[in-house]
C-alpha atoms as a PDB file:
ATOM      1  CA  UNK A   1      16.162 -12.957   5.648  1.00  0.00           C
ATOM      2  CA  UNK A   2      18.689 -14.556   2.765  1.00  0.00           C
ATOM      3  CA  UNK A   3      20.811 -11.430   1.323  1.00  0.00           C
ATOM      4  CA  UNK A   4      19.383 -11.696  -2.613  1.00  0.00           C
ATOM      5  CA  UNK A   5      21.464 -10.076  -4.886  1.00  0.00           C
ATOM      6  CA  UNK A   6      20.460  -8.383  -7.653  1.00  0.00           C
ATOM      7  CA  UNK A   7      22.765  -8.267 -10.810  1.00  0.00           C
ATOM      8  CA  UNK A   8      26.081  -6.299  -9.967  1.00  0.00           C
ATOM      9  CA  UNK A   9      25.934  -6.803  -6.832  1.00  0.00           C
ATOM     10  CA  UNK A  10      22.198  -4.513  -4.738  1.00  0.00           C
ATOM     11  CA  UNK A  11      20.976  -6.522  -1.989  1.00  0.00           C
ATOM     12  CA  UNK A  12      17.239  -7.054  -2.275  1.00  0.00           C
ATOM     13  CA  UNK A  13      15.012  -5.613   0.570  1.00  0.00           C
ATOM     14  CA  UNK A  14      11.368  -5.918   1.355  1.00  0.00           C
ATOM     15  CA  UNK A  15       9.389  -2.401   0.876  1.00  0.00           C
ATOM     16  CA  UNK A  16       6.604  -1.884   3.372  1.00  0.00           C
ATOM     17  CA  UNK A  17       3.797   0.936   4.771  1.00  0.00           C
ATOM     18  CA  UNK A  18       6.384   3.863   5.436  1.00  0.00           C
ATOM     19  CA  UNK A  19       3.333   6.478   6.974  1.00  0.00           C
ATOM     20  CA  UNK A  20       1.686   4.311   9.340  1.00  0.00           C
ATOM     21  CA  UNK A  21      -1.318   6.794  10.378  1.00  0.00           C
ATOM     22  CA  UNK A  22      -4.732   5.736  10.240  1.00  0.00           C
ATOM     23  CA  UNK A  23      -5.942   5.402   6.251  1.00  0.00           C
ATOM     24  CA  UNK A  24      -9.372   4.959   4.327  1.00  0.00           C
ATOM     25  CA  UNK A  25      -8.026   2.828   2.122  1.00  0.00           C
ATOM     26  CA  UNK A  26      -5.946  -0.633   2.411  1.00  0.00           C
ATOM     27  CA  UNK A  27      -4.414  -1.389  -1.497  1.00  0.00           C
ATOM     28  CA  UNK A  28      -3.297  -5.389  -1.728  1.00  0.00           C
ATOM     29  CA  UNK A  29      -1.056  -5.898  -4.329  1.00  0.00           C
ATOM     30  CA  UNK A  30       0.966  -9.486  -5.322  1.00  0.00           C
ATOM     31  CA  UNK A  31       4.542  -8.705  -4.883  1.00  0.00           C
ATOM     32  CA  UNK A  32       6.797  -5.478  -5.443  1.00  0.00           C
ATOM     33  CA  UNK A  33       8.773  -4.525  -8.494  1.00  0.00           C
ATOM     34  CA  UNK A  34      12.602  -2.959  -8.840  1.00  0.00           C
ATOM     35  CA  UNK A  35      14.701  -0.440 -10.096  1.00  0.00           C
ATOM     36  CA  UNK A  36      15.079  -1.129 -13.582  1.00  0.00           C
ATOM     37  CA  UNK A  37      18.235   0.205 -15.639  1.00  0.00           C
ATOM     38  CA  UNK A  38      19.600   0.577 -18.915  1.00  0.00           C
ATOM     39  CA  UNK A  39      22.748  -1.135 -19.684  1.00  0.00           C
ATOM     40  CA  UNK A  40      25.130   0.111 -22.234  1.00  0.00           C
ATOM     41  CA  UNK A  41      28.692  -0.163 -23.368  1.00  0.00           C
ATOM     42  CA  UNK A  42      29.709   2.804 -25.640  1.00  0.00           C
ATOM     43  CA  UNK A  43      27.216   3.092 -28.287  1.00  0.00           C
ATOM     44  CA  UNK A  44      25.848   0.256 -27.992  1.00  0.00           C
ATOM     45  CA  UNK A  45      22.725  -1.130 -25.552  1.00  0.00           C
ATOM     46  CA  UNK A  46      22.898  -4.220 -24.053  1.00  0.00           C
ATOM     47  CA  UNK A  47      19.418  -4.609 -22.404  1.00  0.00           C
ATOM     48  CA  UNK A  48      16.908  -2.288 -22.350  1.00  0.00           C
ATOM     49  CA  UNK A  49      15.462  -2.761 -18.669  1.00  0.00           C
ATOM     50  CA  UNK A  50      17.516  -4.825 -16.452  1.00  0.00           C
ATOM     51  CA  UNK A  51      16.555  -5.162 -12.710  1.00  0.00           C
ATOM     52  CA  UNK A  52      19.322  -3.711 -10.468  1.00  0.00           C
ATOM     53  CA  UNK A  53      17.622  -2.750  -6.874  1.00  0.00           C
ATOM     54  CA  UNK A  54      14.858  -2.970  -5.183  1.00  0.00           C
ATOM     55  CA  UNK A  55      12.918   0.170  -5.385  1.00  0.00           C
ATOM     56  CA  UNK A  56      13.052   3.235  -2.502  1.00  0.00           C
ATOM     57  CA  UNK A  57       9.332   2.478  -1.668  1.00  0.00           C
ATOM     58  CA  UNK A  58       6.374   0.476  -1.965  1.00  0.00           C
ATOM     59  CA  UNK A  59       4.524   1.378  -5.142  1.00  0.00           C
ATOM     60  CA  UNK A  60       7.504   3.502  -5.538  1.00  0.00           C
ATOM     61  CA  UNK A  61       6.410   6.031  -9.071  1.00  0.00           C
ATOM     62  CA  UNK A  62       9.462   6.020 -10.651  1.00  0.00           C
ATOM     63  CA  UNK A  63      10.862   9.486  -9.904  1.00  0.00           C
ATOM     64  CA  UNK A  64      13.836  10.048 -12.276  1.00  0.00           C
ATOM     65  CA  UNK A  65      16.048  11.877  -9.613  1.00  0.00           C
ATOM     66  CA  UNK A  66      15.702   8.783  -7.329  1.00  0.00           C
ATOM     67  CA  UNK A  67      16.238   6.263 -10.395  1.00  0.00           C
ATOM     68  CA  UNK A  68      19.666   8.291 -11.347  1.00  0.00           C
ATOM     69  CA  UNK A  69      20.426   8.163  -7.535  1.00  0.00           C
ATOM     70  CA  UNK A  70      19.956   4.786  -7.105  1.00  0.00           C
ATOM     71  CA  UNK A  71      21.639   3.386 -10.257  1.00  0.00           C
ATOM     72  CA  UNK A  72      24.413   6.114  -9.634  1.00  0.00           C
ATOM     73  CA  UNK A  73      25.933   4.141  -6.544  1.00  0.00           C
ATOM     74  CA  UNK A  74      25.661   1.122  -8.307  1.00  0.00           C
ATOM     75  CA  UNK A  75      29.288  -0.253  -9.384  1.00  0.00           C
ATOM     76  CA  UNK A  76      29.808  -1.349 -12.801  1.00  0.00           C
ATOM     77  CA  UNK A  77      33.524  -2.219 -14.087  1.00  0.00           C
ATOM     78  CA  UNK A  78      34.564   0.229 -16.866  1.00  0.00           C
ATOM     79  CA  UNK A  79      35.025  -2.403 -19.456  1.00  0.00           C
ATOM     80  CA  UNK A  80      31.298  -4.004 -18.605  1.00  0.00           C
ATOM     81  CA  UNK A  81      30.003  -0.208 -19.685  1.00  0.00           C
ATOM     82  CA  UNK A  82      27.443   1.880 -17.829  1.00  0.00           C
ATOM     83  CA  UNK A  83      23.821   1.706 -16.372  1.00  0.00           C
ATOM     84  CA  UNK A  84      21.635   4.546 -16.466  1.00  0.00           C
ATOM     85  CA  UNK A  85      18.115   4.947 -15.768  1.00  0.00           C
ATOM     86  CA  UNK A  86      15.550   2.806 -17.762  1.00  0.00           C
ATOM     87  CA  UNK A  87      12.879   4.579 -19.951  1.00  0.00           C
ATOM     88  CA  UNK A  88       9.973   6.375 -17.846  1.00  0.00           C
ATOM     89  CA  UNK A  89       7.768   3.497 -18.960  1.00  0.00           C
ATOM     90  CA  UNK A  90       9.819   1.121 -17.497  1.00  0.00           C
ATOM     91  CA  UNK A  91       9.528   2.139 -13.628  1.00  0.00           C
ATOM     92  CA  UNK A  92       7.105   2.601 -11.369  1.00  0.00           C
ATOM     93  CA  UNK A  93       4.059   2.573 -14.352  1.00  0.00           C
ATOM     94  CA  UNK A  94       1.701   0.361 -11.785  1.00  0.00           C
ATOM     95  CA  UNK A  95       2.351   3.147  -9.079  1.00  0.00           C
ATOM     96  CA  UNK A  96       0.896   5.473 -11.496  1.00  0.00           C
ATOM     97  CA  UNK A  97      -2.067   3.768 -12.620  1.00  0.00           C
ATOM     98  CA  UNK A  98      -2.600   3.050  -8.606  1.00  0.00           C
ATOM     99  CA  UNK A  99      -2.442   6.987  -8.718  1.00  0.00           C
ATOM    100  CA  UNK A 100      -4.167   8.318 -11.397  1.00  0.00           C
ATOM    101  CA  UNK A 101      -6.566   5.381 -12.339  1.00  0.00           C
ATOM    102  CA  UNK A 102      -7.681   4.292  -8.832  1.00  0.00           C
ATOM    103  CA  UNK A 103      -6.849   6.351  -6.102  1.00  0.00           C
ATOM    104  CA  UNK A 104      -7.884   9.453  -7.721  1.00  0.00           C
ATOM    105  CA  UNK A 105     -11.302   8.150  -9.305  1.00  0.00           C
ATOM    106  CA  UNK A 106     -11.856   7.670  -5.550  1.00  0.00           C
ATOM    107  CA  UNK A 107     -10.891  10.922  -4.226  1.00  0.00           C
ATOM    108  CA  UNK A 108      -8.253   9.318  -2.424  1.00  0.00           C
ATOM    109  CA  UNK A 109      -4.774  10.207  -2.383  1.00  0.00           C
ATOM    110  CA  UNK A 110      -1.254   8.163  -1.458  1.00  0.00           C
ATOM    111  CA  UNK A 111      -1.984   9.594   2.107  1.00  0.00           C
ATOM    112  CA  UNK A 112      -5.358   7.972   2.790  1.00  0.00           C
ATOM    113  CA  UNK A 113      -4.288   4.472   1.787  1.00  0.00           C
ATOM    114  CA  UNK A 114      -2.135   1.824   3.725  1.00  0.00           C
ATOM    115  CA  UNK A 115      -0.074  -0.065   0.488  1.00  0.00           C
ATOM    116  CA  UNK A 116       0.748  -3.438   1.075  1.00  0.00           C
ATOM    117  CA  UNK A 117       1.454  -6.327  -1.543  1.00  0.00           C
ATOM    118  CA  UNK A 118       1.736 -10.355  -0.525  1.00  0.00           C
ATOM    119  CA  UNK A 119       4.886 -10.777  -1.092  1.00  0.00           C
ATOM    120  CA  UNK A 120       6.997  -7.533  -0.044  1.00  0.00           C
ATOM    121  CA  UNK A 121      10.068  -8.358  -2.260  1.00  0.00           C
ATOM    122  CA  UNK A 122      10.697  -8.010  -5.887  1.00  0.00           C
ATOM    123  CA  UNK A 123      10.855 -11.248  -8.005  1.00  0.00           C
ATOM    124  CA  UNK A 124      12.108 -12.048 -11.227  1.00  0.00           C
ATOM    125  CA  UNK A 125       9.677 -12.557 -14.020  1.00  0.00           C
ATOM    126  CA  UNK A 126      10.442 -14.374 -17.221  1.00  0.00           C
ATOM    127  CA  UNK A 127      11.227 -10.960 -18.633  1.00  0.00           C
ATOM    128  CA  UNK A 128      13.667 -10.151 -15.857  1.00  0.00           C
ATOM    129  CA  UNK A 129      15.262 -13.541 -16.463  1.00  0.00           C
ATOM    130  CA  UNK A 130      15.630 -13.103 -20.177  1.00  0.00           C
ATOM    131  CA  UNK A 131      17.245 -10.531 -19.606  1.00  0.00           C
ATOM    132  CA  UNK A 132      20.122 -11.191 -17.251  1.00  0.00           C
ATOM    133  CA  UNK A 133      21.092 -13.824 -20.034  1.00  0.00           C
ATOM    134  CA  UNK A 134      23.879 -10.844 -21.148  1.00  0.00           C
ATOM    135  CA  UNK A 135      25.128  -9.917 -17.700  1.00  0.00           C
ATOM    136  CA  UNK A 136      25.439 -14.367 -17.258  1.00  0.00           C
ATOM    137  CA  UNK A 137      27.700 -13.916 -20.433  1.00  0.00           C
ATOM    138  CA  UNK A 138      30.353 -11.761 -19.044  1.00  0.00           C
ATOM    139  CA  UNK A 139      29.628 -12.992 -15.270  1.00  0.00           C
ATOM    140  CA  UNK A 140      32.415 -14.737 -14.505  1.00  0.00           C
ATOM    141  CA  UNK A 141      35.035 -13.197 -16.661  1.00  0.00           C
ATOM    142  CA  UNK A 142      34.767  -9.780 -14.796  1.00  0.00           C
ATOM    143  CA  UNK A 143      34.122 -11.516 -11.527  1.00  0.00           C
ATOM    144  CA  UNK A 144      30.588 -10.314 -11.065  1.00  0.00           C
ATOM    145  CA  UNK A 145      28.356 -11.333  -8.303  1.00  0.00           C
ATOM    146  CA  UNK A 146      25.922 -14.294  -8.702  1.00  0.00           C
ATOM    147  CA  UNK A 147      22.235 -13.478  -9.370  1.00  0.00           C
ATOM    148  CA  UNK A 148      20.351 -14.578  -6.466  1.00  0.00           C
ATOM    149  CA  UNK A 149      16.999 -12.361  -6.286  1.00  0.00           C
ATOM    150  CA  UNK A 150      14.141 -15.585  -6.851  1.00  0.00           C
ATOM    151  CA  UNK A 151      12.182 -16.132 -10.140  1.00  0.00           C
ATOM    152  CA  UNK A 152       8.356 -14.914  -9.446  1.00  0.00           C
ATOM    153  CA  UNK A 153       6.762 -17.672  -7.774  1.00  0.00           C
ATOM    154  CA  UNK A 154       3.162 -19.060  -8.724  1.00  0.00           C
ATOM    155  CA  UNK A 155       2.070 -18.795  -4.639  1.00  0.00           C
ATOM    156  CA  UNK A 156       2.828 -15.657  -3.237  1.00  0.00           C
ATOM    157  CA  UNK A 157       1.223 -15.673   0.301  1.00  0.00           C
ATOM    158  CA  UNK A 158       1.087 -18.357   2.663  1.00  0.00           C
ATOM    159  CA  UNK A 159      -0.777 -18.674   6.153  1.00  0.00           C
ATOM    160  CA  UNK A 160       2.169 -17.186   7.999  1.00  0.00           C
ATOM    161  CA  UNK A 161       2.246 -13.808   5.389  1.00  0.00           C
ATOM    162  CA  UNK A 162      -1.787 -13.889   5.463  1.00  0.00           C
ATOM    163  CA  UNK A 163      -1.604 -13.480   9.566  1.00  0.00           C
ATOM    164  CA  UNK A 164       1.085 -10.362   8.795  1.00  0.00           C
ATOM    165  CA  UNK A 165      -0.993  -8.446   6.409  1.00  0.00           C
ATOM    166  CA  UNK A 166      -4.067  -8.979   8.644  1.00  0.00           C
ATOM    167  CA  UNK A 167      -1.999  -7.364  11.221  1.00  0.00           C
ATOM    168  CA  UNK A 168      -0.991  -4.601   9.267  1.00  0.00           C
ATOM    169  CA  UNK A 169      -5.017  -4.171   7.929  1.00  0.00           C
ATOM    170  CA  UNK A 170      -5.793  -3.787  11.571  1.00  0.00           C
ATOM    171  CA  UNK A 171      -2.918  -1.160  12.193  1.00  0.00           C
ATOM    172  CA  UNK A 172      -4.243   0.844   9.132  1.00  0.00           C
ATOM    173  CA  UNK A 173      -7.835   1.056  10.838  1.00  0.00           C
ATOM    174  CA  UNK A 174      -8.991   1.437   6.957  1.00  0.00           C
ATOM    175  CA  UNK A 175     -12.456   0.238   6.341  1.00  0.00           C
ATOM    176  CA  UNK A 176     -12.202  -0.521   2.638  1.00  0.00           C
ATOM    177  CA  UNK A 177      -9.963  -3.257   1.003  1.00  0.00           C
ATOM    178  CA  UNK A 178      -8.955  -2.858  -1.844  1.00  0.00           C
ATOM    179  CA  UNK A 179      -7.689  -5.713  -4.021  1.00  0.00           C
ATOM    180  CA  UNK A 180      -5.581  -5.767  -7.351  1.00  0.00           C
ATOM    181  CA  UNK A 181      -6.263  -8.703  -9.534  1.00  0.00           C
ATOM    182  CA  UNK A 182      -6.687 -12.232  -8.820  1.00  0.00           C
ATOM    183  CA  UNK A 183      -4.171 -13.421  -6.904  1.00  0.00           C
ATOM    184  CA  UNK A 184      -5.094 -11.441  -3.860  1.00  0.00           C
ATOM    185  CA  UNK A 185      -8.349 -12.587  -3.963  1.00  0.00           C
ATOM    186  CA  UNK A 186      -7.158 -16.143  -4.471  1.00  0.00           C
ATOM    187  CA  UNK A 187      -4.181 -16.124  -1.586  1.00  0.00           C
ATOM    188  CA  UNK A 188      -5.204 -13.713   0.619  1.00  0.00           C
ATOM    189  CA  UNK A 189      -9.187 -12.962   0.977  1.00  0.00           C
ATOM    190  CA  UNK A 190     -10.326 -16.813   0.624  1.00  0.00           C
ATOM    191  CA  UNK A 191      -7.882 -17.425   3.400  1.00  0.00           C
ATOM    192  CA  UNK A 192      -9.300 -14.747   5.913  1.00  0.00           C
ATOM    193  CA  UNK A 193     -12.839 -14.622   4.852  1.00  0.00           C
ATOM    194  CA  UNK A 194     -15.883 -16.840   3.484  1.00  0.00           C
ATOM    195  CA  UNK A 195     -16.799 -14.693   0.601  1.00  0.00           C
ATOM    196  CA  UNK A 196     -18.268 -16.805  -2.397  1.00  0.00           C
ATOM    197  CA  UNK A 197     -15.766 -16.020  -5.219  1.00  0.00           C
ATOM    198  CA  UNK A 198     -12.374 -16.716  -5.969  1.00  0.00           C
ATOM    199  CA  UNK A 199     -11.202 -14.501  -8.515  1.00  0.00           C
ATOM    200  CA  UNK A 200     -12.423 -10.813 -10.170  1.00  0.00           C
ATOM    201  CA  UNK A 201     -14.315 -12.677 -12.847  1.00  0.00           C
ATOM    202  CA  UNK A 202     -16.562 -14.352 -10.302  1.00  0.00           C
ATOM    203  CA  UNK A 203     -16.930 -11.245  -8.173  1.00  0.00           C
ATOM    204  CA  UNK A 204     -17.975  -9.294 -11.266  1.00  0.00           C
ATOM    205  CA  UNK A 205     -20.024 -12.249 -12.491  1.00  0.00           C
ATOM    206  CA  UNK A 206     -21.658 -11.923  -9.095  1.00  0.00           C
ATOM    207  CA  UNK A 207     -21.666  -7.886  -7.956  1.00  0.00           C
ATOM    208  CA  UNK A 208     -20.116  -5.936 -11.485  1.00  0.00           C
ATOM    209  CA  UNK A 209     -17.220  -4.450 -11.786  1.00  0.00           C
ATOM    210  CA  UNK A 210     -15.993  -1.650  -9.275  1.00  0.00           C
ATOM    211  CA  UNK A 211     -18.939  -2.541  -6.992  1.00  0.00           C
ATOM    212  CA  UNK A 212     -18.303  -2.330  -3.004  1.00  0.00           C
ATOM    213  CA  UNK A 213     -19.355  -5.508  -1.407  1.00  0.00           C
ATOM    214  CA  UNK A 214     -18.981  -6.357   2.407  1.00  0.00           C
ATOM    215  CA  UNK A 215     -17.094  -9.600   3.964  1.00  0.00           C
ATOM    216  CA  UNK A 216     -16.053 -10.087   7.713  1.00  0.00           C
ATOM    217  CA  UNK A 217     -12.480 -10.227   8.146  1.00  0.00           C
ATOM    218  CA  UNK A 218     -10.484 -10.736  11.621  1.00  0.00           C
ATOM    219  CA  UNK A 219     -14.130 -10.452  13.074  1.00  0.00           C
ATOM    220  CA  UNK A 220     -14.913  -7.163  11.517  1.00  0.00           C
ATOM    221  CA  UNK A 221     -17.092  -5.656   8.779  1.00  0.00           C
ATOM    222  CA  UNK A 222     -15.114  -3.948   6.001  1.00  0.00           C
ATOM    223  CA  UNK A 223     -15.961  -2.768   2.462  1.00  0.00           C
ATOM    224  CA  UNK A 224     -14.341  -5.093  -0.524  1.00  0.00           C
ATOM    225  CA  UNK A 225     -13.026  -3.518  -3.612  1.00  0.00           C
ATOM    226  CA  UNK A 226     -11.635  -6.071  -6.454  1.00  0.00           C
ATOM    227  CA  UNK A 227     -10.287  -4.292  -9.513  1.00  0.00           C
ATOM    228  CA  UNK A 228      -8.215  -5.538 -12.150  1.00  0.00           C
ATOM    229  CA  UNK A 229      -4.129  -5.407 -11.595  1.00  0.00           C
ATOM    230  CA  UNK A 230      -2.640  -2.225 -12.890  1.00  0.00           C
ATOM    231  CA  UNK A 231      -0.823  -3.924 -15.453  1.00  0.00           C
ATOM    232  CA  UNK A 232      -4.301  -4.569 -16.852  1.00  0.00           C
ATOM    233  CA  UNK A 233      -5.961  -1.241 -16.392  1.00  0.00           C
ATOM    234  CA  UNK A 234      -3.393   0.967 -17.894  1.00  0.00           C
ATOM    235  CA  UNK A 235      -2.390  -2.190 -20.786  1.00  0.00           C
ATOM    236  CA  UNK A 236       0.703  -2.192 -20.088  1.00  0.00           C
ATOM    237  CA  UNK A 237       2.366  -5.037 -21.567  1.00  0.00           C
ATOM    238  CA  UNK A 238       0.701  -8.465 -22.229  1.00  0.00           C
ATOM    239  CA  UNK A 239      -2.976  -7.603 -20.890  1.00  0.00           C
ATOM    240  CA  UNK A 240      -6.663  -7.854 -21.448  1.00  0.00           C
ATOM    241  CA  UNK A 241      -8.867  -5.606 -22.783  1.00  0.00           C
ATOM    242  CA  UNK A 242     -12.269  -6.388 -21.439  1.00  0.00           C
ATOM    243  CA  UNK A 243     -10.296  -5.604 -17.815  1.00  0.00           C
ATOM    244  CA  UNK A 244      -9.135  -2.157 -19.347  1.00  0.00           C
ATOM    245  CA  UNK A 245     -12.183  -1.254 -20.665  1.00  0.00           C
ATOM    246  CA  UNK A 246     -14.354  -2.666 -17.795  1.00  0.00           C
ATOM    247  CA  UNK A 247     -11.971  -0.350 -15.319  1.00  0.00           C
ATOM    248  CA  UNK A 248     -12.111   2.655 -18.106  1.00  0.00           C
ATOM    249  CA  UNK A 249     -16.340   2.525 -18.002  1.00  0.00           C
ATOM    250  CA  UNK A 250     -15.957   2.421 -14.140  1.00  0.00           C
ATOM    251  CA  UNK A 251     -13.916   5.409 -13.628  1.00  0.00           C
ATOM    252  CA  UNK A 252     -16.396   7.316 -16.199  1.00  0.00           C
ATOM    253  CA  UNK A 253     -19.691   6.403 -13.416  1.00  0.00           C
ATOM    254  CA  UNK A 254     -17.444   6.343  -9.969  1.00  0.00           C
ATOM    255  CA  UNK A 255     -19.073   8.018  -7.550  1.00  0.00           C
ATOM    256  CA  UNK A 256     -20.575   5.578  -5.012  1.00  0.00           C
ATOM    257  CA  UNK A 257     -19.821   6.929  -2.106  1.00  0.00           C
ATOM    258  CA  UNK A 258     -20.212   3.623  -0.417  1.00  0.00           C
ATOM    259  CA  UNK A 259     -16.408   2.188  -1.513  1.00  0.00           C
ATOM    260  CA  UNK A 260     -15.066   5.607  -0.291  1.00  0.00           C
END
């Protein structure tokens, strides 16, 4: 794997399944975040959330201690100022709503569900990259490492990655997929199955929202879950509403015990 570096200097690493015990549960995501930090020099801020590591965990919540810990071993010359942890907003918030908005509504917990996301390393979005315009400014006089971590990428999960993650759905022995968003119905499901939609707005078209379906995958029966990606249930940032208020009804009348 190519060392990525994130600004002043982290190496990027892929975050997998840490508990590998049998699960209910299997949650696909598209591809995991970072360690965002706030860069200052005196007084003065910089950049509000600028991508420094990749996080401790997948889905990783955002724990404060960890963030401080984290950003704490990070090296920073004096004169470029100081990076502390970004606002609680700015990491981990899809881990939460994964938590409080989807797992829970379930009666699930972190420890009944196998995480996994297509692409197991954080990307740069056009945020990200906006961002590191500052540290680019004072890159080279300060001798600061090249940014290498990739921009986000429009295809997250090739035939190769597909074969992993079916692996890894086997290991879990879950019997419920759960999927976040489009993409990993797009990239991943239409790959290994020969279910009739390709993306939530079909499925719901087809089934409703939050409804448990069934599709054979890998030669087995398992339960399919689309909802919308956390970033659209708990509005965070550019989203839609008709997904946050289609997930917000759904968590009001979940009780079917047939996606549990």
């Amino acid at each position: 794997m190519t060392n990525y570096q994130f600004p002043f200097g982290e190496v990027l690493h892929p975050l997998t399944q840490q508990d590998k015990t049998p699960k209910q549960v299997f949650v696909l995501g598209v591809y995991a975040s970072a360690v965002h930090a706030r860069w200052k020099n005196g007084n003065r801020t910089i950049c509000q959330a600028l991508a420094v590591a990749s996080e401790p965990r997948i889905f990783w919540d955002g724990n404060e201690e960890e963030a401080k810990e984290i950003i704490g071993r990070i090296h920073i010359p004096a004169e470029v100022g100081t990076l502390e942890p970004a606002g609680k907003h700015l990491n981990g918030p899809s881990a939460k709503i994964l938590d409080e908005r989807i797992l829970t509504p379930l009666k699930l917990t972190r420890k009944d569900a196998w995480l996994c996301d297509l692409l197991p390393e954080a990307r740069l979005n056009p945020g990200q990259v906006k961002a590191l315009e500052k540290y680019e400014q004072v890159r080279e006089q300060y001798l600061l490492n090249e940014v290498t971590v990739p921009h986000r990428p429009t295809v997250f999960c090739d035939e190769k990655r597909s074969e992993e993650i079916l692996e890894e759905l086997n290991q879990s022995q879950a019997k419920t997929l759960i999927l976040l968003g489009d993409i990993p119905i797009k990239q991943f499901l239409n790959r290994v199955s020969d279910v009739k939609y390709t993306s939530l707005q079909e499925y719901v078209e087809l089934y409703g929202y939050g409804k448990c379906t069934e599709a054979l995958i890998n030669h087995q029966t398992m339960k399919i879950l689309p909802l919308a990606h956390p970033r659209q249930i708990g509005a965070l940032g550019l989203h839609s509403n008709k997904w946050h208020e289609l997930h917000r009804l759904w968590e009001k009348k979940i009780g079917d015990s047939k996606c549990r």
